[in-house]
Protein backbone atom coordinates (compact mmCIF):
# COMPACT_ATOMS: atom_id res chain seq x y z
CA UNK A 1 -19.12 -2.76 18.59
CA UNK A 2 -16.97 -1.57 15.93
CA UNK A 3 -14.64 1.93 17.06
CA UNK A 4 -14.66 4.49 13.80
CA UNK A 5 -11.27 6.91 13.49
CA UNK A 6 -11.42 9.93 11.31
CA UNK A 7 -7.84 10.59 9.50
CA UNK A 8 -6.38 12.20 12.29
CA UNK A 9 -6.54 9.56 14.79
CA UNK A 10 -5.36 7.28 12.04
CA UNK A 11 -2.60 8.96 11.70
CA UNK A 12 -1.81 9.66 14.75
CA UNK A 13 -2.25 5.66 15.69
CA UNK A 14 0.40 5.00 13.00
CA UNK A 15 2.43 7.70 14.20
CA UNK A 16 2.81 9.44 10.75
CA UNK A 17 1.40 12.72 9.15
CA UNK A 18 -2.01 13.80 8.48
CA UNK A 19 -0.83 14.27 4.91
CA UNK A 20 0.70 10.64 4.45
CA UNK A 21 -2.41 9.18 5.69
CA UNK A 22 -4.33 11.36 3.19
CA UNK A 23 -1.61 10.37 0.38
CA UNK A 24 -1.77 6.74 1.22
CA UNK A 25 -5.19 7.12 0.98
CA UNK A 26 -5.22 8.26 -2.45
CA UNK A 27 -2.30 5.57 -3.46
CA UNK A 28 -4.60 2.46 -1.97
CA UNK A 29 -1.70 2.08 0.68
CA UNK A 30 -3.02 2.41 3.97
CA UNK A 31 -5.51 0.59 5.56
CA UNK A 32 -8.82 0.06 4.09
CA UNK A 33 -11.31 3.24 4.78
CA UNK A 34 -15.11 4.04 4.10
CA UNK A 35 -16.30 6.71 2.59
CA UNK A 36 -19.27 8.08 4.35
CA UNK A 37 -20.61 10.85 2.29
CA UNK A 38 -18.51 13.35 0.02
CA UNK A 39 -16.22 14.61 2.71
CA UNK A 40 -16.51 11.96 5.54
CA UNK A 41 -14.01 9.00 5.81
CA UNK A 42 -13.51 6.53 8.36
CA UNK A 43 -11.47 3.26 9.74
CA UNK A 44 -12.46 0.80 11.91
CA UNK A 45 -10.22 0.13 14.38
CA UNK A 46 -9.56 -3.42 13.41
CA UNK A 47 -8.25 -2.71 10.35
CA UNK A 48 -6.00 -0.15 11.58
CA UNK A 49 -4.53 -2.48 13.84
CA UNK A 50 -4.62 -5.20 11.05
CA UNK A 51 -2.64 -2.89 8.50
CA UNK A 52 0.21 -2.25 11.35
CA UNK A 53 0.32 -5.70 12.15
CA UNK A 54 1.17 -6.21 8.11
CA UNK A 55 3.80 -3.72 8.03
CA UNK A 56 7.31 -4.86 7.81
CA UNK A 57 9.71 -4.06 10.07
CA UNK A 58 13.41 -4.24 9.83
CA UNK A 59 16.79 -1.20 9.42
CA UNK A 60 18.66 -0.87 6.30
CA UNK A 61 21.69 -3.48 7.85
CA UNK A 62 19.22 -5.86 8.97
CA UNK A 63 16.35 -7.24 6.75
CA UNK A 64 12.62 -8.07 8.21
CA UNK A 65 12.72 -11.38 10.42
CA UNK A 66 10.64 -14.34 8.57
CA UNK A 67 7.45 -14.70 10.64
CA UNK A 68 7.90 -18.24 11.10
């Protein structure tokens, strides 16, 4: 069964601000969300999970390993 997270818990899953989550939103950044009616959005869980897999990771002195 598919597990539905308001913006909050998004958020808080990707360990950034309500606000960037509601920016990202806006930008077609983040992970993919439904609109539910005119003030209801949710993620599934999967596709929280799938967006944080996506990100990059890496510092400014060392680049993102090739996922090879």
């Amino acid at each position: 069964m598919t597990e539905w997270m308001n913006t909050r818990e998004m958020a808080e899953r990707l360990r950034i601000s309500e606000k960037t989550a509601i920016a990202w939103r806006y930008q077609r950044r983040g992970p993919r969300f439904y609109k539910l009616g005119p003030r209801t959005v949710r993620y599934r869980r999967e596709d929280i999970e799938a967006f944080a897999r996506s990100m990059p990771v890496g510092t400014v002195d060392q680049p993102p390993a090739d996922p090879e």
